[in-house]
Structures are given as C-alpha cells and as structure tokens.
Protein backbone atom coordinates (compact mmCIF):
# COMPACT_ATOMS: atom_id res chain seq x y z
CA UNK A 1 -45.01 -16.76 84.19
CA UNK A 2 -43.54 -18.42 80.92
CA UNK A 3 -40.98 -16.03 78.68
CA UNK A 4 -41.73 -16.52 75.27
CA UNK A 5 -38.44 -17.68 73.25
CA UNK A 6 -37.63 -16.14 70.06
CA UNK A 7 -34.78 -15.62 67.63
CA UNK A 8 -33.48 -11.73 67.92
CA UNK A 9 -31.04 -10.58 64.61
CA UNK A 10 -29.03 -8.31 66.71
CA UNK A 11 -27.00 -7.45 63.64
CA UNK A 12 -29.76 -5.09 63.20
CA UNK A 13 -29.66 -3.54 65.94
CA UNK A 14 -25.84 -1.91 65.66
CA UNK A 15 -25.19 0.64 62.89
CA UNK A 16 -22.23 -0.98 61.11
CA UNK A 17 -20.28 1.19 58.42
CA UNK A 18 -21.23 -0.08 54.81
CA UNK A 19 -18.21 0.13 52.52
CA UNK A 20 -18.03 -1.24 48.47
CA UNK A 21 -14.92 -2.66 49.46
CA UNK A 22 -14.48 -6.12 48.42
CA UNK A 23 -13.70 -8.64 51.33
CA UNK A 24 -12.03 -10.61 48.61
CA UNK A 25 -9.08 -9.85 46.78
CA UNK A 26 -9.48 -12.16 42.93
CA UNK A 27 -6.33 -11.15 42.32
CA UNK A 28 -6.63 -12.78 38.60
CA UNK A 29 -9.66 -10.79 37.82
CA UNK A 30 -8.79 -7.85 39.92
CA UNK A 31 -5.26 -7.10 38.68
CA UNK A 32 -6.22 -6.62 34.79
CA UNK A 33 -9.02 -4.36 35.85
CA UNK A 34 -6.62 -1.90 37.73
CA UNK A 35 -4.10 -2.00 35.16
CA UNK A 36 -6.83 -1.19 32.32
CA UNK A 37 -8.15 1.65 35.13
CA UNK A 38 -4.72 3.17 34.80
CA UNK A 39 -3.98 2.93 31.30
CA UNK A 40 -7.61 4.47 30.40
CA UNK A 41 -6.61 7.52 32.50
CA UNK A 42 -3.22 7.86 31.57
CA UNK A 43 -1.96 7.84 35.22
CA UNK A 44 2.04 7.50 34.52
CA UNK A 45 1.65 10.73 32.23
CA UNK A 46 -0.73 12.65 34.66
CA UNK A 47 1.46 11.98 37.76
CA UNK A 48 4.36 13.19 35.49
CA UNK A 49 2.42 16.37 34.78
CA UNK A 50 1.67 17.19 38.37
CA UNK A 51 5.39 17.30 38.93
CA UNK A 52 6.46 18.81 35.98
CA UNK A 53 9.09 21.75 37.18
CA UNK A 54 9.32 19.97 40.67
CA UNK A 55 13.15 18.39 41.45
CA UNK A 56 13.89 15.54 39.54
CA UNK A 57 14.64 11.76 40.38
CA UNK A 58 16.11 9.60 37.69
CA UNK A 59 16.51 6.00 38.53
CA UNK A 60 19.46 4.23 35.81
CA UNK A 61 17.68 1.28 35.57
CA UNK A 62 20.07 -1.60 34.36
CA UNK A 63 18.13 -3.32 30.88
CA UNK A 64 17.52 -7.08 31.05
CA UNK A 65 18.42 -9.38 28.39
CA UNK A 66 15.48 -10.03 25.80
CA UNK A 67 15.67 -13.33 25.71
CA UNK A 68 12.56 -15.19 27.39
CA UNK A 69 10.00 -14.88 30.20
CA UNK A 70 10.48 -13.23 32.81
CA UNK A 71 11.52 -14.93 36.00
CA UNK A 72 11.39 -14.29 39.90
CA UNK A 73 14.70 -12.52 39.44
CA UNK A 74 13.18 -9.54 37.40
CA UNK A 75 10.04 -9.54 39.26
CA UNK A 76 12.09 -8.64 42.46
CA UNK A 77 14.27 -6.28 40.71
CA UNK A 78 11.60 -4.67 38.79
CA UNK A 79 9.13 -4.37 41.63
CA UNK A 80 11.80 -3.01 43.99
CA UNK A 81 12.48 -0.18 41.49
CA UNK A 82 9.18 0.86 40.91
CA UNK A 83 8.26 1.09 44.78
CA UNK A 84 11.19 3.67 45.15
CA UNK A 85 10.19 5.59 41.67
CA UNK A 86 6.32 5.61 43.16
CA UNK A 87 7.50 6.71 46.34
CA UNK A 88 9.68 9.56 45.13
CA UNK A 89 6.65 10.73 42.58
CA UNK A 90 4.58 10.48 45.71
CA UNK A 91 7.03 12.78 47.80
CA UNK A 92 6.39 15.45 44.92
CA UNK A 93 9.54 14.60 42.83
CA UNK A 94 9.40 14.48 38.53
CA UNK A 95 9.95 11.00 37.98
CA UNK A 96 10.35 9.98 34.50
CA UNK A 97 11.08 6.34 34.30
CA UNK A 98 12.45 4.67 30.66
CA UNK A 99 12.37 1.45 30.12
CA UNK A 100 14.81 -0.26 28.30
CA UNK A 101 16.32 -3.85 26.97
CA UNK A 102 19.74 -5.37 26.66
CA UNK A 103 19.11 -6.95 23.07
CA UNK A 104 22.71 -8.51 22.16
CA UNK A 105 24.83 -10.91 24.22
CA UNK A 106 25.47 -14.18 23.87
CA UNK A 107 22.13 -15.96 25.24
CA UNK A 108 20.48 -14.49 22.10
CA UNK A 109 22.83 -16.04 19.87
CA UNK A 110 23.18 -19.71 21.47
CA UNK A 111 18.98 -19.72 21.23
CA UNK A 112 18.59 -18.83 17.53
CA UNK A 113 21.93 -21.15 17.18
CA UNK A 114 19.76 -23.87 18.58
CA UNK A 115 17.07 -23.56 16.37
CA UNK A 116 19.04 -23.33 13.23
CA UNK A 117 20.41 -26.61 14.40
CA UNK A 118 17.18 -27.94 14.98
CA UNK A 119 16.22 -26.64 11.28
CA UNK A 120 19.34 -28.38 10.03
CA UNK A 121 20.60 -24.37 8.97
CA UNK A 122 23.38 -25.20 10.58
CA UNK A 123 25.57 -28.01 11.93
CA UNK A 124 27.59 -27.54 15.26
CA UNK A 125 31.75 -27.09 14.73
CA UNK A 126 31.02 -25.54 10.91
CA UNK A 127 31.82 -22.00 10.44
CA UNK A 128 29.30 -19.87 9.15
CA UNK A 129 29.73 -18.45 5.76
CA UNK A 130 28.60 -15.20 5.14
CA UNK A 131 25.02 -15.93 4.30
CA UNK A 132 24.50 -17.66 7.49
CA UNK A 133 25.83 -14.81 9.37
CA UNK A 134 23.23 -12.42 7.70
CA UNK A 135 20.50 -14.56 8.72
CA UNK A 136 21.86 -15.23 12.53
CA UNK A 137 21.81 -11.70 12.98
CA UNK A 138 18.50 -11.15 11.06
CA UNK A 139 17.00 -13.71 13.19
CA UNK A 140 18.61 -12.62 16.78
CA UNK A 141 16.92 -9.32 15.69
CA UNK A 142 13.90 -10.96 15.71
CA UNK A 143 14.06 -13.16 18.40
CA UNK A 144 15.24 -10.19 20.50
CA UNK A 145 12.10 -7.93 19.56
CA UNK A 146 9.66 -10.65 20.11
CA UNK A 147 11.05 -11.21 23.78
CA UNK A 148 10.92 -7.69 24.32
CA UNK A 149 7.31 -7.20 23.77
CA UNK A 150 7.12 -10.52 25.78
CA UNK A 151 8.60 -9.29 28.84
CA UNK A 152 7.27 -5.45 27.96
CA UNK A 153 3.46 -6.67 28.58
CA UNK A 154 5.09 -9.17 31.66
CA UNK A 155 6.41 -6.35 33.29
CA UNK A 156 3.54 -4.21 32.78
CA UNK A 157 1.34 -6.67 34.68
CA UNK A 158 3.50 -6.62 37.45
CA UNK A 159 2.07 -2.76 37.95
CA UNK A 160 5.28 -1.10 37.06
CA UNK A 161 5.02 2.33 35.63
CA UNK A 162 6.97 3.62 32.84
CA UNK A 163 6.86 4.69 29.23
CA UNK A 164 6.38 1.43 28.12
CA UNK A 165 5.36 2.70 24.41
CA UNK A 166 9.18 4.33 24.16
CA UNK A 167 11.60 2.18 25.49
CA UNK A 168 15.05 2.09 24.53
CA UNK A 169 16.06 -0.73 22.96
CA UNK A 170 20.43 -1.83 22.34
CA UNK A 171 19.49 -3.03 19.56
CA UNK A 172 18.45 0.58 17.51
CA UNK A 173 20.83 1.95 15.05
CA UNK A 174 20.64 5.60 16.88
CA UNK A 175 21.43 3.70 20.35
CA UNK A 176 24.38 1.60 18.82
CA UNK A 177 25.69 5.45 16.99
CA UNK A 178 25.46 6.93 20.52
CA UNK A 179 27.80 3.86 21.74
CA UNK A 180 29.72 4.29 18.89
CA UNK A 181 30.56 8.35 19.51
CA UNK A 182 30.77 8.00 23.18
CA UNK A 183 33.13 5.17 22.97
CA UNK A 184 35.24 7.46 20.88
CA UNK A 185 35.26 9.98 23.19
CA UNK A 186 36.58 7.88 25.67
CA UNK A 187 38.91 6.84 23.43
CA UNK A 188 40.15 10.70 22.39
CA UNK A 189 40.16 11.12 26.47
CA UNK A 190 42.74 8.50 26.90
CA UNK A 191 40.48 6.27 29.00
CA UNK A 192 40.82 3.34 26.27
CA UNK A 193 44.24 1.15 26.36
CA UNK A 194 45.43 -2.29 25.19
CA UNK A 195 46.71 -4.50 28.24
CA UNK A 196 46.82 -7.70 29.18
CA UNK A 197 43.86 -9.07 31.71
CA UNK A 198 42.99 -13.04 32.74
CA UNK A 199 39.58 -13.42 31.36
CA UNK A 200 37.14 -16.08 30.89
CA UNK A 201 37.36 -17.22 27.33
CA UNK A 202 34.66 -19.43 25.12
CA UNK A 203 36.59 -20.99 22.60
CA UNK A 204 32.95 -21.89 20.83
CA UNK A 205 31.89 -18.59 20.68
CA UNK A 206 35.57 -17.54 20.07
CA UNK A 207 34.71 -14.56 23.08
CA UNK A 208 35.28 -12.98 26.37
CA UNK A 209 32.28 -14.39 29.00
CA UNK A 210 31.11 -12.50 31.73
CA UNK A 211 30.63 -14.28 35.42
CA UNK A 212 27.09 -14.43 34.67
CA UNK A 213 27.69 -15.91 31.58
CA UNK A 214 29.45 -18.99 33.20
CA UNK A 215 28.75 -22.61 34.32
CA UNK A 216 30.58 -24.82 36.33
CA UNK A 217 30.78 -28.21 35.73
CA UNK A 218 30.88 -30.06 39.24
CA UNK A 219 33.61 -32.63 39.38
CA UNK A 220 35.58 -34.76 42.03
CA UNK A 221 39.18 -34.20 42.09
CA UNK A 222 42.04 -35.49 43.69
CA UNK A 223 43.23 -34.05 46.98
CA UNK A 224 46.37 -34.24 48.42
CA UNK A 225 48.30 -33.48 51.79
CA UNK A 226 51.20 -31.49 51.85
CA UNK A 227 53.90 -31.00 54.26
CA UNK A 228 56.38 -28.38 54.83
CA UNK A 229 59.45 -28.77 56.12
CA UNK A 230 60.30 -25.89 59.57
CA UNK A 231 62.91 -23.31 58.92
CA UNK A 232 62.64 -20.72 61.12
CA UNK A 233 61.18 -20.48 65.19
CA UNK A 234 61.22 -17.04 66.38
CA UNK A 235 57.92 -18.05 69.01
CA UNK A 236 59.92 -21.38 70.16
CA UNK A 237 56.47 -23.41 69.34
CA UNK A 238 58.70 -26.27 68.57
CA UNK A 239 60.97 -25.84 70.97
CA UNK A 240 63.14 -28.89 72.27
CA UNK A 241 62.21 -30.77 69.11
CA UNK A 242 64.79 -31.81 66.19
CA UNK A 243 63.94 -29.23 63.68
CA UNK A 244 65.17 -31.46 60.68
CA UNK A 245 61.32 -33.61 61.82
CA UNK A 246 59.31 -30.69 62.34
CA UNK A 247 56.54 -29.97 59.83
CA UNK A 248 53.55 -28.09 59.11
CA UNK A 249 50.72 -30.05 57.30
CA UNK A 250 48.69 -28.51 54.97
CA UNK A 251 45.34 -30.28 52.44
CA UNK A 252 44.12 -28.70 49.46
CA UNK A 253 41.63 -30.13 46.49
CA UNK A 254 44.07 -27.72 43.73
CA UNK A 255 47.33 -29.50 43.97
CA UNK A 256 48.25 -28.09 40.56
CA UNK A 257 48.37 -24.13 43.10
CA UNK A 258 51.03 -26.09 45.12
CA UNK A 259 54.06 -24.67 42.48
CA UNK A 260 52.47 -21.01 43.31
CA UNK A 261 52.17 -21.47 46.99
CA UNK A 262 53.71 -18.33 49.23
CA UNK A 263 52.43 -18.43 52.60
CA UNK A 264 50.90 -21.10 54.79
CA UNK A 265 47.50 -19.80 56.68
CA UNK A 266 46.20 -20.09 59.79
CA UNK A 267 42.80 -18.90 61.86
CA UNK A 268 43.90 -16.92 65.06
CA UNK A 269 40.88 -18.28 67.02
CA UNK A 270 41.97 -21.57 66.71
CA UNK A 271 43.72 -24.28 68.70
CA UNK A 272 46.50 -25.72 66.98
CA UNK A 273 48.34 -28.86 68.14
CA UNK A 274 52.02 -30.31 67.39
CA UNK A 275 51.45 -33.89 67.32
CA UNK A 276 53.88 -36.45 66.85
CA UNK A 277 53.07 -39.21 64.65
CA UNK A 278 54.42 -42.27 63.48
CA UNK A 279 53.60 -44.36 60.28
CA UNK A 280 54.70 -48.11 60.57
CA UNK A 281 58.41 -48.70 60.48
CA UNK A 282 59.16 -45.14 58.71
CA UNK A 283 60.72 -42.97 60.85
CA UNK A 284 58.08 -40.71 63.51
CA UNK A 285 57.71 -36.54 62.41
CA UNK A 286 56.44 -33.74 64.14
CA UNK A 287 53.02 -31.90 62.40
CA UNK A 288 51.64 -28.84 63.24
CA UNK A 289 47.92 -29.14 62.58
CA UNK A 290 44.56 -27.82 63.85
CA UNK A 291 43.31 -29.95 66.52
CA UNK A 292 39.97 -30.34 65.08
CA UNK A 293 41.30 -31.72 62.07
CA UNK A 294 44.20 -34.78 63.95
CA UNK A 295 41.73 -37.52 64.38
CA UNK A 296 40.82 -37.23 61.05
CA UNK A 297 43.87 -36.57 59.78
CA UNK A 298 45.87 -39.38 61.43
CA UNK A 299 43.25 -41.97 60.02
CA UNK A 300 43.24 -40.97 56.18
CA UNK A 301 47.34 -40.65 56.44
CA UNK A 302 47.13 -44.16 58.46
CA UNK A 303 49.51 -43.32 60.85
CA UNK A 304 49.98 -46.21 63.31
CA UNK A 305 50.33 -43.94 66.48
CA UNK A 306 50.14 -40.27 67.60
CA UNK A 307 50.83 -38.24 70.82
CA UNK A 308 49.83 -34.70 71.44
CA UNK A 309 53.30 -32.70 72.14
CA UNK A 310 51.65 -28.80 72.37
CA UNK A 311 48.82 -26.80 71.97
CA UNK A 312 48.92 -23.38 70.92
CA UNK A 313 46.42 -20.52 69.53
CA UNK A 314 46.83 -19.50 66.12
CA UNK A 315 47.67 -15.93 66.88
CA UNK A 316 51.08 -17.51 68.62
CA UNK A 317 51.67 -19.53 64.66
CA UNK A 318 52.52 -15.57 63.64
CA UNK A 319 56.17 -15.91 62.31
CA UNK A 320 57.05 -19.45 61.81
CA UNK A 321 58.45 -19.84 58.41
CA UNK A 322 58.68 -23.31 56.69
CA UNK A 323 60.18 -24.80 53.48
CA UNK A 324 58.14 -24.83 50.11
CA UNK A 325 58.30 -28.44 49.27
CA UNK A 326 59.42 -28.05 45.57
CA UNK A 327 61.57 -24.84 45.59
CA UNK A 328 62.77 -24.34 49.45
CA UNK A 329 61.62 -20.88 49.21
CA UNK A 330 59.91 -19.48 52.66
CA UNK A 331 56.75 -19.98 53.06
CA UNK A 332 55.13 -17.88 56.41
CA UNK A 333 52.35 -18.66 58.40
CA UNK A 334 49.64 -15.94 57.60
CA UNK A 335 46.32 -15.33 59.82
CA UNK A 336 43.12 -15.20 57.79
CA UNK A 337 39.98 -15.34 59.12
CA UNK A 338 38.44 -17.17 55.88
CA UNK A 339 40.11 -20.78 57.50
CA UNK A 340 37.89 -22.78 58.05
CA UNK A 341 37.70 -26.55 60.00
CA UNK A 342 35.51 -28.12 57.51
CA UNK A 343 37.84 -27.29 54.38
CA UNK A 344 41.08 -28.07 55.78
C-alpha cells in the first residue's frame, strides 16, 4: 500500500503564547516614542508623588560645563546616576533629582574668544577695553544658555529623569548671590586665608587652571646619567672595593630635578648588580645598577669592558648613602615600589 505524501504545518498544531511584543528593538523610532509616553504622563512627577513622605535620597550631582554636545563622558556619567536615582525611587525612596549646569569657566570664554577673532571683534595679544568686555560676557551668556538647552534635550534622550524644566543654572543672579553669602560665611568662620600654593598659571588668560583645564605639549628632552659617588657601607655591599671608585648610577629625562635630588631609589624585588666597568684609557669604576638595565647601560655609556663583581636584592641596598654630585650632601638609597625597569 502507497502512503500518500503531504506537507503538515505543525506550527498549528502547538498552542504558542501570542505576545504584542516586538521581536525588534528600532531603537531610533522606539526611543522617541517612550520618551513622549513618559512626558505625556508625567512619570518623573507621579513617581515623586507616590513617595512623597517616604525617606529621602538626594544624589549631588556635579553640573557639566555648557559648552557643546555632549560626549561619551556625560553619557556614562549621566546614565550611571540615573540607574542609582531609578533604583532608589524603585526601592520606595523620594527621589527628587535637579539638574543643573556649570555655565562659567574658561572653555566658554576661549569659544566666544574664537569667534570674535573670527569676526575680526577682536585681535589675539590686545586687551579688551571695556566695551569688549561687556559684549564677551553678554555673548558667553549666550553661548552658555544655548548649550544648555543643547545638552538639556541630549540628556533627556538618554532617558534620564529629572526636572528638566527647573534646572539650576551658575550662571543666575540668585545662584551667584547664594555663592556670594555662603562664601562670606566661610569667610566670617575663618575657613578663608591668604597663603602661598604652586598652581598652574595661564599667563593668556592671566588665571589659575585646573588639571582638567591643562594640555601637555609632548616633547623630546635630553636625558642624562648621573653618578654618585659611595659614602657610607653599613651592609658591606661593596666590600673589598676602593670606596674612592665606587658609585651608584642613576638616569633621569628632568636633569634640571638633579639640584633638588635627596635620596636615591631602589625596587626591593629587584636584582641589583655591582659591575665594574671600564671606558677606554680612563681609569675603570665600580656602578651599582639594576641588572636588567647593564647591557643597556654599558652600550649607550660605551664602556669598552665590564665584569659582574656582586649581585644583591634591593631590600639589602637599605642604608647605603652616597654623595650628591653638586653639593656632597647624603643622598640614601630609598625602596619604592613605583621603580620600574623600563624607566630607569
């Protein structure tokens, strides 16, 4: 007998859950819709209301500056902030979350300086006269609002909830009288005292610079070996040798530090070697180096010949005192664990 052969749809034969789920997740077209979902229904304010009277969590959220897009920096930092905030509203705490904006600073000014240089308002190394100062500061006004609603709506379509419609903004006079009477406060308290503090300086800007603020410019600069001359032995590491050759050997990129110089330091996990070298018809020395560093080291010095004398640990250099090269002032070995065999 013959079996007939036909196609079967078994998928309708099993009773599969039907969900309006999307499989899909058009995150372009998806995201605006959610955000409009919550802003119709007032979501921030209604999850504020169910925990009104309950414990409250305040996050301080540091302002950024208002002075372009926002980058991956803030969308780390913001989205990090709002996950706890969420997560303490969702644990029943009253979670009132400002927003707010740093609006002065100097990346402000050096943008609206560039385009008033662009606009030929202003030409670089000219003081400005008093006019010009008016409209810098009308203008970094300006440019510091317009960023803010930039980055207000960025921020906003990252998901992060807030009272975006009152922020506080640096940048208001009742903000800068706040500063103003709190800073005299401290003042009246004691807490506020001329000194004297190394600082980074802009002589452009004729200001203080934070370290964010700063830029290094990348240079090659001379680097020099040093060596210092032994005065004291308490471990006997170069024992049986004529002190008056005995050295230790030190490189550094910074020669201009060498005048400040106070200690000499060494890893205690590493080997150490005394090796004694000699360089053409001068007269042969004894170095104490790391032994990583003496192949190296003997070929950028040129020395014609070298012989291993001793090895010892680091932890043993503890104690040996040598000569400051300029002042003959000791200089001890220290242990430090930031040595390292790839800076010297």
């Amino acid at each position: 007998m013959k079996m007939s052969q036909r196609s079967v749809n078994y998928r309708k034969t099993l009773n599969l859950p039907r969900t309006a789920f999307p499989m899909k997740a058009n995150l372009p077209q998806r995201e605006p819709q959610v955000q409009r979902f919550w802003d119709e229904r007032d979501i921030y304010h209604k999850l504020l209301e169910k925990n009104a009277g309950n414990e409250r969590f305040i996050l301080h959220d540091g302002p950024p500056y208002s002075n372009g897009d926002i980058h991956i920096g803030h969308a780390l930092n913001k989205i990090l902030k709002d996950i706890i905030v969420k997560y303490k509203a969702m644990c029943g705490y009253y979670t009132p979350y400002v927003p707010g904006w740093d609006n002065h600073g100097m990346p402000i000014e050096k943008a609206v300086e560039e385009q008033m240089l662009k606009e030929g308002r202003w030409t670089r190394g000219r003081e400005l006269n008093a006019d010009l100062r008016i409209e810098l500061r009308q203008r970094c006004r300006a440019y510091a609002q317009h960023y803010t609603e930039v980055q207000r709506e960025q921020f906003q379509r990252l998901g992060v909830f807030g009272d975006w419609e009152n922020p506080y903004l640096t940048m208001d006079y009742e903000f800068e009288a706040q500063l103003v009477e709190i800073f005299g406060e401290l003042y009246l308290s004691g807490y506020v005292y001329r000194d004297l503090k190394t600082i980074h300086w802009c002589k452009h800007c004729v200001t203080a610079l934070a370290e964010a603020e700063l830029e290094y410019h990348e240079k090659e600069s001379p680097s020099i070996f040093v060596r210092f001359a032994l005065m004291d032995d308490p471990n006997g590491i170069f024992s049986d040798l004529p002190m008056e050759k005995c050295y230790a050997l030190i490189w550094t990129t910074t020669p201009w530090t060498i005048p400040g110089n106070m200690a000499i330091a060494a890893n205690s996990d590493f080997t150490y070697v005394v090796a004694h070298a000699c360089n053409g018809n001068e007269s042969s020395a004894y170095y104490l180096l790391a032994e990583g560093l003496l192949p190296i080291t003997a070929e950028v010095l040129g020395w014609s010949g070298w012989q291993v004398e001793r090895k010892v640990q680091g932890a043993a250099l503890k104690g040996l005192v040598f000569a400051h090269p300029l002042y003959q002032r000791p200089s001890p070995i220290v242990l430090g664990e930031h040595v390292t065999l790839e800076q010297g």
